[in-house]
Protein backbone atom coordinates (compact mmCIF):
# COMPACT_ATOMS: atom_id res chain seq x y z
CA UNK A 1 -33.96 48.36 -62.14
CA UNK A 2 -30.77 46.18 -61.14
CA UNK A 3 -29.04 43.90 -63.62
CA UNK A 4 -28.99 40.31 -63.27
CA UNK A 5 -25.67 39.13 -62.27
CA UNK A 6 -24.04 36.98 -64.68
CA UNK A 7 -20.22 36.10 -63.30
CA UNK A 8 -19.18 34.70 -60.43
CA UNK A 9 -16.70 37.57 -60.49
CA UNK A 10 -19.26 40.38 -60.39
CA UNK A 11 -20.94 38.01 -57.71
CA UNK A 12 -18.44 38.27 -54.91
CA UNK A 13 -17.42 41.80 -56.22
CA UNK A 14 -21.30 42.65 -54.97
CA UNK A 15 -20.36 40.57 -52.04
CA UNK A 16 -17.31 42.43 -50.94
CA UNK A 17 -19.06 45.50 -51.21
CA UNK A 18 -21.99 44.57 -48.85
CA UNK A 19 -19.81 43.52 -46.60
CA UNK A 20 -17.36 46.83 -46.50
CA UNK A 21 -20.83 48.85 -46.26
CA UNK A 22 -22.09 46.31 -43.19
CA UNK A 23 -18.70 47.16 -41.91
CA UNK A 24 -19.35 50.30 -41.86
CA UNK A 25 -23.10 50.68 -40.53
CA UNK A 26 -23.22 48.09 -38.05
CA UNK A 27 -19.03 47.67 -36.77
CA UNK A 28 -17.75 51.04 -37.11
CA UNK A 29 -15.57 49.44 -40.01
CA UNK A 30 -13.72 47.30 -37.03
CA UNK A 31 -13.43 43.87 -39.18
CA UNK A 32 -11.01 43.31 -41.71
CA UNK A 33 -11.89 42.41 -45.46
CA UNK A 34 -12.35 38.25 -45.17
CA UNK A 35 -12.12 36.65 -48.93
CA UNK A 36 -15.23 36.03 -49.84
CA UNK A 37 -16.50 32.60 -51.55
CA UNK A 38 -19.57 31.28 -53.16
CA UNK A 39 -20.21 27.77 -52.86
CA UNK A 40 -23.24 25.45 -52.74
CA UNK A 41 -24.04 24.61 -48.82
CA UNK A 42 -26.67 22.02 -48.13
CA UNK A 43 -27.05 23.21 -44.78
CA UNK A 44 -26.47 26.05 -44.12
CA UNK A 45 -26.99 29.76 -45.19
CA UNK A 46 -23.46 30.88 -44.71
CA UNK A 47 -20.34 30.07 -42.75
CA UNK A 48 -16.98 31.66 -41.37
CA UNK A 49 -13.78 29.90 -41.25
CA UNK A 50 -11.94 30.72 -37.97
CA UNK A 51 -8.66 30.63 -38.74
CA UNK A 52 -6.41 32.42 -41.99
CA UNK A 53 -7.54 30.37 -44.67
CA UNK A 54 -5.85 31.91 -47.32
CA UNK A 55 -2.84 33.50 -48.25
CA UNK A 56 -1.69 35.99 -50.90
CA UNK A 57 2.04 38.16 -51.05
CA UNK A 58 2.17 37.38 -47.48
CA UNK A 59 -1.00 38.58 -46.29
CA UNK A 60 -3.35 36.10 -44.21
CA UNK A 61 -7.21 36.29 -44.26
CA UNK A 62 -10.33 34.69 -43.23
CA UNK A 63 -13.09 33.45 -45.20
CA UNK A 64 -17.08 33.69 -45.07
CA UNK A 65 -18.94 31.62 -47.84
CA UNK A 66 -21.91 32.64 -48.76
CA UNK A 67 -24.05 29.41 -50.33
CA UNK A 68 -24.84 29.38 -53.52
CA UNK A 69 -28.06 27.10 -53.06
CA UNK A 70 -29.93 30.27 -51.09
CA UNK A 71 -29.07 33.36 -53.11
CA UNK A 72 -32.87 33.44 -54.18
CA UNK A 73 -34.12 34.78 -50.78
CA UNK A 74 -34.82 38.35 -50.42
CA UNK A 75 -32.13 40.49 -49.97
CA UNK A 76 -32.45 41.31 -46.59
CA UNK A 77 -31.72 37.79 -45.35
CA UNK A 78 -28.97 37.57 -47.79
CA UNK A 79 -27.41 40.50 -45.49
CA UNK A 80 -28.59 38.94 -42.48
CA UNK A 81 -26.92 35.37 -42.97
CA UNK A 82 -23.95 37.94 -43.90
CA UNK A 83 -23.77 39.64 -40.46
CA UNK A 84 -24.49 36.44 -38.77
CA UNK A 85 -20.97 35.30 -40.03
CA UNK A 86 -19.91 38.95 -39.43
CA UNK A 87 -20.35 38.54 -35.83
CA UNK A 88 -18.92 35.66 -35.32
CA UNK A 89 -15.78 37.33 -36.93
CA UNK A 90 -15.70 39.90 -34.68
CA UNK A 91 -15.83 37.82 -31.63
CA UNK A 92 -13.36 36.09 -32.85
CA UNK A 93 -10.68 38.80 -34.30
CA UNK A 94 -11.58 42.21 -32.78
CA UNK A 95 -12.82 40.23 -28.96
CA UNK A 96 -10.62 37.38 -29.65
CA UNK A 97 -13.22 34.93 -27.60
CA UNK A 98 -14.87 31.80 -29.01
CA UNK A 99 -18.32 31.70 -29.05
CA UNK A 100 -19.20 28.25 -30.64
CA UNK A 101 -18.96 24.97 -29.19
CA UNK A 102 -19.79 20.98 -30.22
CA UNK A 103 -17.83 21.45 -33.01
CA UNK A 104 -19.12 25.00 -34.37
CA UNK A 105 -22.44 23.74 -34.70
CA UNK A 106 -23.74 25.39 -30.85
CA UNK A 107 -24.05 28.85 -30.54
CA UNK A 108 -23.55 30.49 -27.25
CA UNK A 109 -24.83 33.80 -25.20
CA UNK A 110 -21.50 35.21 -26.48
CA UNK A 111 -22.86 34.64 -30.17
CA UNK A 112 -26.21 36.27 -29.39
CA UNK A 113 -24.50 39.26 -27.28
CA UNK A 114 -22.39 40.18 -30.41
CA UNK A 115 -25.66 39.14 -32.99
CA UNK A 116 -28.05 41.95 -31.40
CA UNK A 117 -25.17 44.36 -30.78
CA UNK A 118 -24.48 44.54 -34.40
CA UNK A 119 -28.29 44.12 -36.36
CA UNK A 120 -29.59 41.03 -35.21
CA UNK A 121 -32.39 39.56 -33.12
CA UNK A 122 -31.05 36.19 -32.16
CA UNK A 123 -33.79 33.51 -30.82
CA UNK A 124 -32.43 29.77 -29.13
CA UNK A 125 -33.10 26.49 -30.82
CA UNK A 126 -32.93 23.60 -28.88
CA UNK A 127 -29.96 21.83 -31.02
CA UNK A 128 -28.32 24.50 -31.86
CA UNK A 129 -28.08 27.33 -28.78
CA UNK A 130 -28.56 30.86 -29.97
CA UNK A 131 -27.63 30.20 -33.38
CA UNK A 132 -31.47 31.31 -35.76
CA UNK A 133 -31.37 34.82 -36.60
CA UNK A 134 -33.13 34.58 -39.84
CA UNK A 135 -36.86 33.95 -38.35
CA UNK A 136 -37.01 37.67 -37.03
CA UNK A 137 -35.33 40.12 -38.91
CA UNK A 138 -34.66 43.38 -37.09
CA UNK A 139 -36.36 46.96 -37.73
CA UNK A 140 -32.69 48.01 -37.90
CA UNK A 141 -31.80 45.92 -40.69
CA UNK A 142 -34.76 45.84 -42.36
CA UNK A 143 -33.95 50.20 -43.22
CA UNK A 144 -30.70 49.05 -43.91
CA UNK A 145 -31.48 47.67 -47.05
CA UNK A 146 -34.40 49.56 -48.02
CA UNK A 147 -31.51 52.50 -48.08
CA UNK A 148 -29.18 49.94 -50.39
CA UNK A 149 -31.00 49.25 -53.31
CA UNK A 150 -27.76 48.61 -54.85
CA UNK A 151 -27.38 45.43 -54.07
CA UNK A 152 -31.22 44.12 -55.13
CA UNK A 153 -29.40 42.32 -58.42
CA UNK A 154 -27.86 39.62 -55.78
CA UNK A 155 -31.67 38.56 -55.66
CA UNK A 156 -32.03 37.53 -59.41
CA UNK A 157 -28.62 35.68 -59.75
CA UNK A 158 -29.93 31.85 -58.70
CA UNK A 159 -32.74 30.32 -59.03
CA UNK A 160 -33.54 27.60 -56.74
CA UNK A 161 -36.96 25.69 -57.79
CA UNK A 162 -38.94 24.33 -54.69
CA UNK A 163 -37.90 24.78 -51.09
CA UNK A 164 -35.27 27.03 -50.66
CA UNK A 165 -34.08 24.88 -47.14
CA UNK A 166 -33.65 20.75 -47.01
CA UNK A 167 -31.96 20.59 -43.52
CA UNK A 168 -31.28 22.54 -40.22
CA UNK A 169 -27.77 22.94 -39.21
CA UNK A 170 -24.68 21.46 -40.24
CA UNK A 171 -21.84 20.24 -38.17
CA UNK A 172 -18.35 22.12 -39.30
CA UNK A 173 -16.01 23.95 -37.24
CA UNK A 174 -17.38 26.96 -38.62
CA UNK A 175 -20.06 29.00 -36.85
CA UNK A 176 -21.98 28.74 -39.64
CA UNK A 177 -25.71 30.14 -39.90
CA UNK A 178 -27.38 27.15 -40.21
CA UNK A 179 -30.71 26.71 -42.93
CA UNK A 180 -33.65 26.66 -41.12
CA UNK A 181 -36.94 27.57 -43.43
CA UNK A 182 -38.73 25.19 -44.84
CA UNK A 183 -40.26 26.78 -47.00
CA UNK A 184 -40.15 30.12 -49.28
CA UNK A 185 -39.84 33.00 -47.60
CA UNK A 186 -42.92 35.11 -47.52
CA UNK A 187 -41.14 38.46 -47.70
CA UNK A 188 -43.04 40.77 -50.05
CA UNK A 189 -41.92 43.73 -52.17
CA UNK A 190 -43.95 47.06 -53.05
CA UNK A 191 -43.09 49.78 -55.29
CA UNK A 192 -45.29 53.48 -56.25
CA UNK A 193 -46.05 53.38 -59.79
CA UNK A 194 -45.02 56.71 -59.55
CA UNK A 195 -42.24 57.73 -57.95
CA UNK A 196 -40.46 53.99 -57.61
CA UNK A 197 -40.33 54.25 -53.79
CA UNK A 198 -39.89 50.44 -52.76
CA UNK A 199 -41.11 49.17 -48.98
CA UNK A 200 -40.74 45.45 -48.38
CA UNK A 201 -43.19 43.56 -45.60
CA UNK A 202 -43.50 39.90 -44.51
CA UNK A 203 -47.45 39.60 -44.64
CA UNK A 204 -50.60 40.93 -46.68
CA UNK A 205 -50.68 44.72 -46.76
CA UNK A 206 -52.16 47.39 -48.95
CA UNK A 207 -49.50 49.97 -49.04
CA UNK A 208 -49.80 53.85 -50.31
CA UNK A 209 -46.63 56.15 -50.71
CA UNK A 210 -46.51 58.91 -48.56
CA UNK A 211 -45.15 61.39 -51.23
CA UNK A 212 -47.22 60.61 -53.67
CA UNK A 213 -49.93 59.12 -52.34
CA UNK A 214 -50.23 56.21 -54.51
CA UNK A 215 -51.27 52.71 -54.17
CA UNK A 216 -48.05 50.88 -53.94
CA UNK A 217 -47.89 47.42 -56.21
CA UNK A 218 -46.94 44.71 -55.58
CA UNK A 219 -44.20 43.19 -57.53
């Protein structure tokens, strides 16, 4: 069973690592490590800052925050805000091409090409242009994180009473991935009493294991 997290340090050390293993599985390891923050967000999900926002022993990096106010989703949408600022990184250091407009808040076609290239499924809102990719989640990323329990413990370190959204959008020079639930996610999570297997669906099931052929519960 993970541990709950209990530093901010160990926070964005989990972080880091999602991101290098993201890297990895969905951009052939193409984008460079950003510095990775944790702040409270109204707003928004997530957001990337276009431009080197920090500097250490000469060395110039980007940043993607992660807000603090939504850690208690489920994982998987924890990863998918993450790849949402992912792509907008890679259009903008490995294709070098904007792909955000009315001051980072509208999403363009060139957002949603590099969204679904890399994990995403990428549906238009009216305000905001192709900028929701946390409604559907795709098949692809869904076995992505059933294959990294590891990072399950990001799930336990905030708890947000209430709705876990009070907004949509939020108007930064950013691309951020803007908050657009209004209510708790309905994501559910099963595990065999036997073996531990864990399978994760959005709506009423009855689950059994297929190597032990258990009832799966519920938890």
């Amino acid at each position: 069973m993970s541990k709950q997290i209990t530093s901010m340090t160990r926070l964005t050390g989990q972080l880091e690592r999602m991101f290098k293993s993201l890297n990895e599985s969905f951009y052939d390891g193409q984008l460079d490590m950003p510095i990775i923050t944790v702040t409270p967000t109204a707003r928004a999900y997530a957001h990337y800052t276009p431009w080197n926002a920090w500097e250490s022993k000469g060395e110039h990096k980007r940043e993607i925050n992660i807000s603090s106010a939504y850690l208690d989703r489920p994982l998987e949408y924890i990863c998918g805000s993450l790849l949402h600022e992912m792509a907008h990184m890679y259009n903008d250091t490995v294709l070098e091409v904007s792909d955000t407009s009315r001051g980072g808040t509208y999403h363009s076609k060139v957002f949603k090409q590099a969204a679904e290239s890399h994990g995403l499924v990428c549906t238009r809102t009216e305000k905001y242009g192709w900028s929701d990719t946390s409604t559907i989640l795709s098949d692809e990323l869904i076995d992505w994180v059933l294959l990294h329990d590891e990072f399950r413990e990001i799930e336990l370190c905030r708890t947000v009473p209430g709705l876990i959204a009070v907004g949509v959008g939020v108007k930064a020079a950013d691309g951020s991935a803007p908050a657009i639930t209004a209510t708790r996610n309905n994501s559910r999570r099963f595990v065999c009493p036997k073996c531990g297997m864990i399978a994760r669906t959005t709506r009423v099931a009855r689950l059994i294991c297929g190597d032990c052929m258990e009832v799966m519960e519920e938890r």
